[in-house]
Structure formats: C-alpha cells, structure tokens
N, C-alpha and C. Protein backbone atom coordinates (compact mmCIF):
# COMPACT_ATOMS: atom_id res chain seq x y z
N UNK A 1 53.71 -99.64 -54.18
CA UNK A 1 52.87 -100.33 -53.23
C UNK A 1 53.70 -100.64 -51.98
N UNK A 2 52.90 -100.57 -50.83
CA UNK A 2 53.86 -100.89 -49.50
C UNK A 2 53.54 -102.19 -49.19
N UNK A 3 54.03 -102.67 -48.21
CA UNK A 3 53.66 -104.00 -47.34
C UNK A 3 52.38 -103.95 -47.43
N UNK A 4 52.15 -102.68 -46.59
CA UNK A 4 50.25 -103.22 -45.99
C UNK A 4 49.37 -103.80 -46.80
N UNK A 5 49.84 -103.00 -48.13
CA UNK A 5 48.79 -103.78 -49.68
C UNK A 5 48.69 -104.86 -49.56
N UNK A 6 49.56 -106.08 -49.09
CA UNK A 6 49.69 -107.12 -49.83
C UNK A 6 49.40 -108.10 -48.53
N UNK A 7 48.78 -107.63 -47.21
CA UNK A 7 48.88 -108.29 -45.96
C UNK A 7 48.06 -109.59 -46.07
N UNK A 8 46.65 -109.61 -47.13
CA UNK A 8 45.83 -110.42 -47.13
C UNK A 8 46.89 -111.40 -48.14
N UNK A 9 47.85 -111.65 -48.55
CA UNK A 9 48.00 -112.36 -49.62
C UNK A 9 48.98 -113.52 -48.95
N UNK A 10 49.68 -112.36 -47.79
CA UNK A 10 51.25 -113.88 -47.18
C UNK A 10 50.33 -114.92 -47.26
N UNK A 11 49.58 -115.22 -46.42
CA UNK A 11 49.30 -116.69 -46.16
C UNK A 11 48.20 -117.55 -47.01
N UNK A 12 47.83 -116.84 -48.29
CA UNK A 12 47.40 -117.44 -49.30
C UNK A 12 47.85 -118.70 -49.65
N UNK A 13 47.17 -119.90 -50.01
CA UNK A 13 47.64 -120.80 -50.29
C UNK A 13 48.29 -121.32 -51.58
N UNK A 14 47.77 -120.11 -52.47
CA UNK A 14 48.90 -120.61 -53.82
C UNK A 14 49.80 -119.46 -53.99
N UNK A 15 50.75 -119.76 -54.75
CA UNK A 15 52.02 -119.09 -55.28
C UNK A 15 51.60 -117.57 -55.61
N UNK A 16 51.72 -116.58 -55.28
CA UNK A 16 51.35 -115.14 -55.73
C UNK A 16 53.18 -113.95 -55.63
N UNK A 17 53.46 -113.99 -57.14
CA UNK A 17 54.55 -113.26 -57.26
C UNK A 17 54.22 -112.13 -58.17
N UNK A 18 54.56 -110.76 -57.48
CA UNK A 18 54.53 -109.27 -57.81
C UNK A 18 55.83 -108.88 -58.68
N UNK A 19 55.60 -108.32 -59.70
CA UNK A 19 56.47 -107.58 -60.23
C UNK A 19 55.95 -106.02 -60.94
N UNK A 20 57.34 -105.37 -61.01
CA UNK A 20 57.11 -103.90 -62.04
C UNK A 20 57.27 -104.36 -63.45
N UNK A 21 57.11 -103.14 -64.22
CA UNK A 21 56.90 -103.40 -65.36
C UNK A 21 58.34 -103.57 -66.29
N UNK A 22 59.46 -103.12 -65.26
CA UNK A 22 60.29 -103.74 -65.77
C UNK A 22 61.17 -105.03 -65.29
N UNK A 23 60.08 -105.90 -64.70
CA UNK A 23 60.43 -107.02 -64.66
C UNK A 23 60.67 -107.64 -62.34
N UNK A 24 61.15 -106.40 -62.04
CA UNK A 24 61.92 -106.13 -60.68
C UNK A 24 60.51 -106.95 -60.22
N UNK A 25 60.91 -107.71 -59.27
CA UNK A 25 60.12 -108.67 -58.26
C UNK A 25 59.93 -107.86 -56.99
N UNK A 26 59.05 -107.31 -56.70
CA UNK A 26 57.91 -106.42 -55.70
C UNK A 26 57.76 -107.05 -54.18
N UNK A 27 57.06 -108.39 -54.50
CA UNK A 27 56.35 -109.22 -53.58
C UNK A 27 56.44 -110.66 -54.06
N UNK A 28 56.52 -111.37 -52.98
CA UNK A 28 56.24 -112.44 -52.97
C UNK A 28 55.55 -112.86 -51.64
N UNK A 29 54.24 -113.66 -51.49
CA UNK A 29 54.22 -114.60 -50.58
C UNK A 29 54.65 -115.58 -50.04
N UNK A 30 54.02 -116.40 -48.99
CA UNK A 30 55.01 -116.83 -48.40
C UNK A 30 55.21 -118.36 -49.19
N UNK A 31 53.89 -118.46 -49.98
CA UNK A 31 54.07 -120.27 -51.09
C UNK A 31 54.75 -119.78 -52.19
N UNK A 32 54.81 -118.72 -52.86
CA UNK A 32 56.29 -118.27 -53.71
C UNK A 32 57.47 -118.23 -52.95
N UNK A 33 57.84 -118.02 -52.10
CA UNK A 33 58.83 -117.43 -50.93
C UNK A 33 59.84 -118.90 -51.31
N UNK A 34 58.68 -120.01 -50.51
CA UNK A 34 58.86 -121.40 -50.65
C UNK A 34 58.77 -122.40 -51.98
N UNK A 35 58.53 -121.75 -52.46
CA UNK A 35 58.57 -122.53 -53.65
C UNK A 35 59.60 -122.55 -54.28
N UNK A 36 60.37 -120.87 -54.42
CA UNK A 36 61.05 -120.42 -55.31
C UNK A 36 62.95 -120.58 -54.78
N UNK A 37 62.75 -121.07 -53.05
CA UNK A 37 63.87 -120.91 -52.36
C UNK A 37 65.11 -121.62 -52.40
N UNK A 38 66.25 -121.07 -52.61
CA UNK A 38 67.14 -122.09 -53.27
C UNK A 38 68.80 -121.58 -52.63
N UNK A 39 69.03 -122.76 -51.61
CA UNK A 39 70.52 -122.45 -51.02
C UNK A 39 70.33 -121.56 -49.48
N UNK A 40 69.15 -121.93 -49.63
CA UNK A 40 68.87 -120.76 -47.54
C UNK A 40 68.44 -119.93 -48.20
N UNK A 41 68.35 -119.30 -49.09
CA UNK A 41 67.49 -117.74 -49.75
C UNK A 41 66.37 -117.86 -50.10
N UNK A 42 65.28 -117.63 -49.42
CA UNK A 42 63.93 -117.69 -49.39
C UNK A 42 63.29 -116.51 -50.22
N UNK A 43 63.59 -115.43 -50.42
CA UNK A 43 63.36 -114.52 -51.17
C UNK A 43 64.21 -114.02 -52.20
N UNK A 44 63.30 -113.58 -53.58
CA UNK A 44 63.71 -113.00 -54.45
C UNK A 44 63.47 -112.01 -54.81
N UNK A 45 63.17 -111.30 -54.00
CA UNK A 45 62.73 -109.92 -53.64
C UNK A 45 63.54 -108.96 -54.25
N UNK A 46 63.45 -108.27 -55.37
CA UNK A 46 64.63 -107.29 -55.96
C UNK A 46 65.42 -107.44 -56.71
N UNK A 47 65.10 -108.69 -57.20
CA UNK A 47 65.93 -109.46 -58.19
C UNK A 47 64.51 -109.24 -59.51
N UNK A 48 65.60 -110.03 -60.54
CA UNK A 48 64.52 -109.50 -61.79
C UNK A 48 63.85 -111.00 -62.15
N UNK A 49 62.74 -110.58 -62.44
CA UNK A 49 62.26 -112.37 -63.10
C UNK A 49 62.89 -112.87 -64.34
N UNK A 50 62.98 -111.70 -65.57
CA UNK A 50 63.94 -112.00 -66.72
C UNK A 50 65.54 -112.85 -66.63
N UNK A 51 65.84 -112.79 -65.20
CA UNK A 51 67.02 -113.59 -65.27
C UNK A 51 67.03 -115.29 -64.24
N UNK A 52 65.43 -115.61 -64.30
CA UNK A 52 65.02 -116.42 -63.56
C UNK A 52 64.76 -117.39 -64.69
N UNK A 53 64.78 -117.17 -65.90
CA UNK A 53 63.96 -118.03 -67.17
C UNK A 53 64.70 -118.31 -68.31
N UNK A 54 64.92 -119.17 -68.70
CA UNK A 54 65.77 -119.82 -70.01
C UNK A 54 64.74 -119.43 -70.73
N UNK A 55 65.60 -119.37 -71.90
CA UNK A 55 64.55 -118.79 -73.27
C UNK A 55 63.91 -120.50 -73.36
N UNK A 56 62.81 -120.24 -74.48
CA UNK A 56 62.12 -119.18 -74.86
C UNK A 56 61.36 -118.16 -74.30
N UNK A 57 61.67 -118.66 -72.80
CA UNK A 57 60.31 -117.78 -72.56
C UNK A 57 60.87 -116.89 -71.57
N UNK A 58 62.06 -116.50 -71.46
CA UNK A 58 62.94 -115.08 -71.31
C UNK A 58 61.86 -114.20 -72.50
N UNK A 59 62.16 -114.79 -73.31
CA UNK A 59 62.06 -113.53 -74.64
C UNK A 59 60.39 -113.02 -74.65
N UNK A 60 59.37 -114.42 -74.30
CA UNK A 60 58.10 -114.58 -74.53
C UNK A 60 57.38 -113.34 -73.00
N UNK A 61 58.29 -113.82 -72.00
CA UNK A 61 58.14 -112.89 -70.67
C UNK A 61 58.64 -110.99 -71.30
N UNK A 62 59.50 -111.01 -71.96
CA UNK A 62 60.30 -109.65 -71.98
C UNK A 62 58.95 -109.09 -73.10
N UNK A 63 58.48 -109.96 -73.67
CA UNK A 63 57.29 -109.15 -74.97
C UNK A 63 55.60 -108.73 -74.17
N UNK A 64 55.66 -109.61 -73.03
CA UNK A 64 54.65 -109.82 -72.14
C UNK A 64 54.32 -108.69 -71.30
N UNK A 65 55.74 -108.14 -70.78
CA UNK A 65 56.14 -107.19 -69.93
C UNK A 65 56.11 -106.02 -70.69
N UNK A 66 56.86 -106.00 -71.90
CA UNK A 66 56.41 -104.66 -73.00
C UNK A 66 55.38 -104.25 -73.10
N UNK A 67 54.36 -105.28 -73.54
CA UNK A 67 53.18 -104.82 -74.03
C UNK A 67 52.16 -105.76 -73.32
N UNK A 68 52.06 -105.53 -72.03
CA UNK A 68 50.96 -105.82 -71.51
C UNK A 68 49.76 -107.50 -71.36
N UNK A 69 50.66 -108.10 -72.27
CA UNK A 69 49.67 -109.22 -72.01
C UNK A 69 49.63 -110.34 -71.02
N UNK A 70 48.69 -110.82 -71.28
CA UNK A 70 47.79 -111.98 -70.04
C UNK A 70 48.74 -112.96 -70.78
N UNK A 71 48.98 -114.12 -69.77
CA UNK A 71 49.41 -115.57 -70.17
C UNK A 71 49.33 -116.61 -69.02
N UNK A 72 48.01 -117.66 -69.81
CA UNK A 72 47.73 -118.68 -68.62
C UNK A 72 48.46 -120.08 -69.26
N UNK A 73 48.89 -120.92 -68.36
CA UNK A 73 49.17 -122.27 -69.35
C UNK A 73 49.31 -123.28 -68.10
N UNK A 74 49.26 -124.50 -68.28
CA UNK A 74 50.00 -125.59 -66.82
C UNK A 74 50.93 -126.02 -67.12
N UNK A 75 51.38 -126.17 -66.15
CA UNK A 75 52.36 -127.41 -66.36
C UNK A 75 52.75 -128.58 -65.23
N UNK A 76 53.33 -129.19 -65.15
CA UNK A 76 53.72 -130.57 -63.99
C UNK A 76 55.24 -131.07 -64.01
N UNK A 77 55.50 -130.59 -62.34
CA UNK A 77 56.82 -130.72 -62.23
C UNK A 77 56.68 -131.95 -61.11
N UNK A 78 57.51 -132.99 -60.95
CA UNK A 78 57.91 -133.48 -59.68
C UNK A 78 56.49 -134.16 -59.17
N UNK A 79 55.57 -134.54 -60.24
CA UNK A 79 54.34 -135.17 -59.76
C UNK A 79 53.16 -133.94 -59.02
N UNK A 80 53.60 -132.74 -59.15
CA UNK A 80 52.60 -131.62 -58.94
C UNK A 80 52.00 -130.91 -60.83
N UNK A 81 50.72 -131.09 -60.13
CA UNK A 81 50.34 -129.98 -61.30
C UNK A 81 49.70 -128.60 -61.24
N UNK A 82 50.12 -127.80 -61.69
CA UNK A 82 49.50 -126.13 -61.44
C UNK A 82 48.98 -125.35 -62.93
N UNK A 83 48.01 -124.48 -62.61
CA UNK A 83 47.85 -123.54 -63.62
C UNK A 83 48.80 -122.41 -63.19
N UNK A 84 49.49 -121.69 -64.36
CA UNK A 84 49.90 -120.39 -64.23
C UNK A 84 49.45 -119.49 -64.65
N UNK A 85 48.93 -118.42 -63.78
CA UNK A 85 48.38 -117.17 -64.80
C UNK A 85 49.17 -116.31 -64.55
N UNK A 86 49.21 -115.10 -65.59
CA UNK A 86 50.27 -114.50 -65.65
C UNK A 86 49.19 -112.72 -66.11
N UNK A 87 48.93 -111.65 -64.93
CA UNK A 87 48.29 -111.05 -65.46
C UNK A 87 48.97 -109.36 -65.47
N UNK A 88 48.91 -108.67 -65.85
CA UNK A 88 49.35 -107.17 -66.00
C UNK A 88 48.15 -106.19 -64.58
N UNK A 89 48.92 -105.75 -64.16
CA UNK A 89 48.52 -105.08 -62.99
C UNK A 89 48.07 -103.29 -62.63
N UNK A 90 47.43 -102.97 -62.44
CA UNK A 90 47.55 -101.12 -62.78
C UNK A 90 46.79 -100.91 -61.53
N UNK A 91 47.93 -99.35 -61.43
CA UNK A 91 46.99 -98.97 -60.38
C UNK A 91 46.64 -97.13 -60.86
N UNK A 92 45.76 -96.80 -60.70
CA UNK A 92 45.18 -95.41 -61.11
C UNK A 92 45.27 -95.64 -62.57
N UNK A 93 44.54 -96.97 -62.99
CA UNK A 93 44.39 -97.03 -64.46
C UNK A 93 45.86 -97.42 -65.42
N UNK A 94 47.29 -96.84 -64.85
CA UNK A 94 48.44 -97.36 -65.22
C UNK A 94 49.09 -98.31 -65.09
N UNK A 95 49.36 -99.39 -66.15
CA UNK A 95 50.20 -99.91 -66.31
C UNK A 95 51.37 -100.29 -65.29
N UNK A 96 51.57 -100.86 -64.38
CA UNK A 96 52.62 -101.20 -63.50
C UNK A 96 53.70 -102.41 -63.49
N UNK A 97 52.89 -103.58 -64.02
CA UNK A 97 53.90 -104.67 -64.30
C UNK A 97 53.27 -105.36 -64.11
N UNK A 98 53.37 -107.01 -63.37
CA UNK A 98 52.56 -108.26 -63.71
C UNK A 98 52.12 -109.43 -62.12
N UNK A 99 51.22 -109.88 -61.98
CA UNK A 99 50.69 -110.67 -60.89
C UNK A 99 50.76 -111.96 -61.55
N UNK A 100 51.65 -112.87 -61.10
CA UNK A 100 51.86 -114.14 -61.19
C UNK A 100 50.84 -115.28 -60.38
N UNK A 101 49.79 -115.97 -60.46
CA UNK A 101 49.47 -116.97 -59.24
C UNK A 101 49.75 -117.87 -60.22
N UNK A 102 50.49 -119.05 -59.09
CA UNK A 102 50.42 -120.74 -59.38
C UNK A 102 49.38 -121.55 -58.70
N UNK A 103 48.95 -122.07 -58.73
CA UNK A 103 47.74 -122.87 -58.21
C UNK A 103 48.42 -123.90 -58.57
N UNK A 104 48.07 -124.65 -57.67
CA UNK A 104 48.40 -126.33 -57.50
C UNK A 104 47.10 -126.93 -57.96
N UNK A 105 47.09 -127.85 -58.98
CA UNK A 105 45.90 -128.42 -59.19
C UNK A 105 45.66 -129.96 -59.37
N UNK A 106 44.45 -130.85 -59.56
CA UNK A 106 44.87 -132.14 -59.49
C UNK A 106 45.43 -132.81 -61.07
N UNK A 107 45.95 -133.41 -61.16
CA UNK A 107 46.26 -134.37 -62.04
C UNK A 107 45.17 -134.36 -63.20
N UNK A 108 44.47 -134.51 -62.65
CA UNK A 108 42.92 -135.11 -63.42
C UNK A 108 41.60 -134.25 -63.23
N UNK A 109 42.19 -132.74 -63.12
CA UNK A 109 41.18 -132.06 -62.86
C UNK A 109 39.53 -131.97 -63.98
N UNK A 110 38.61 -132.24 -63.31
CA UNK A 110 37.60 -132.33 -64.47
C UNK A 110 37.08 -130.95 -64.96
N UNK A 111 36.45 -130.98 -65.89
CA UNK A 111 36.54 -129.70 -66.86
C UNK A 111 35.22 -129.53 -67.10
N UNK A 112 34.75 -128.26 -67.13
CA UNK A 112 32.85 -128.39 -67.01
C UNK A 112 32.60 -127.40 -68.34
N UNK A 113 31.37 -127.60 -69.03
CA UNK A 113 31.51 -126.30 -70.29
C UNK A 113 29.77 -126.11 -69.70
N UNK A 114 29.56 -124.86 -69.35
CA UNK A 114 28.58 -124.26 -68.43
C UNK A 114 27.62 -123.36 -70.05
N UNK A 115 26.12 -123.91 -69.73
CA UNK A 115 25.65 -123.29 -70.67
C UNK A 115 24.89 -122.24 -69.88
C-alpha cells in the first residue's frame, strides 16, 4: 500500500496503526504518531509491534498475527478510557496483516442491547 491509501485516515481522530503480517508497522496516523511518541520520535514506522509489548500479550499478538484473528478489549490509562480493536486486513482477498483503532471513550459509556 502507498501513502495515497491512507490520506483519509492522518487526521482521523482516533488512534489507527497499520501493520504486515509479519508484524512490521506500515502506517500510522497522526493520533497514533502522538500517542505512541517517545524521546522526539514521533514515528514507529518500520519498527515491529512484537517488540513494543511485554508478554503476555507479545505471545497473544504473535498467535493473532499467525492466524488471523480479531481482538477487541478496553482498557484505562492515565484517567483515559479506549476500546481497542484489533482487526486482520486483506487486500485481493489475501491476508496482509492487522488494523489497530484506539478510540477514546467515556468512563461511563452507556451500553444499549437493540432488539
């Protein structure tokens, strides 16, 4: 994928991080860019996500990346709370690697069960 793919996504307001299927970080926008930036290095562009993660979930990411699966969960850092989804990506039907969004969400988000 080139730049142009991904033009609608810089200024998205939640976290959107690209990777291949073996892990290599693709893309990032510009609320990953910032989120993730540490020491003046704003990008992690080319670096691997597997060496971004203390186990367990090094190992839980490396089985994810093998074989294809989805993984949503939240969590709350620093008085923010976000969903993470974690989805497998293809293009011409293949398998490519994984689309990360974080969403920032409220504290107390209410929950609806739709009949």
């Amino acid at each position: 994928m080139t730049e142009q793919d991904y033009v609608w996504m810089h200024e998205f307001p939640s976290a959107i991080t690209v990777c291949d299927s073996d892990g290599k970080i693709l893309y990032m926008n510009n609320k990953s860019k910032k989120t993730f930036e540490k020491n003046g290095e704003n990008s992690m562009i080319g670096t691997n996500v597997l060496d971004c993660h203390p186990e367990p979930s090094k190992t839980k990411l490396k089985t994810m990346l093998a074989q294809g699966n989805a993984n949503s969960y939240t969590i709350e850092k620093n008085g923010i709370k976000k969903l993470i989804h974690q989805s497998p990506w293809y293009e011409d039907g293949k398998y490519k690697g994984f689309v990360e969004i974080s969403v920032e969400i409220p504290i107390d988000m209410p929950h609806f069960i739709r009949h």
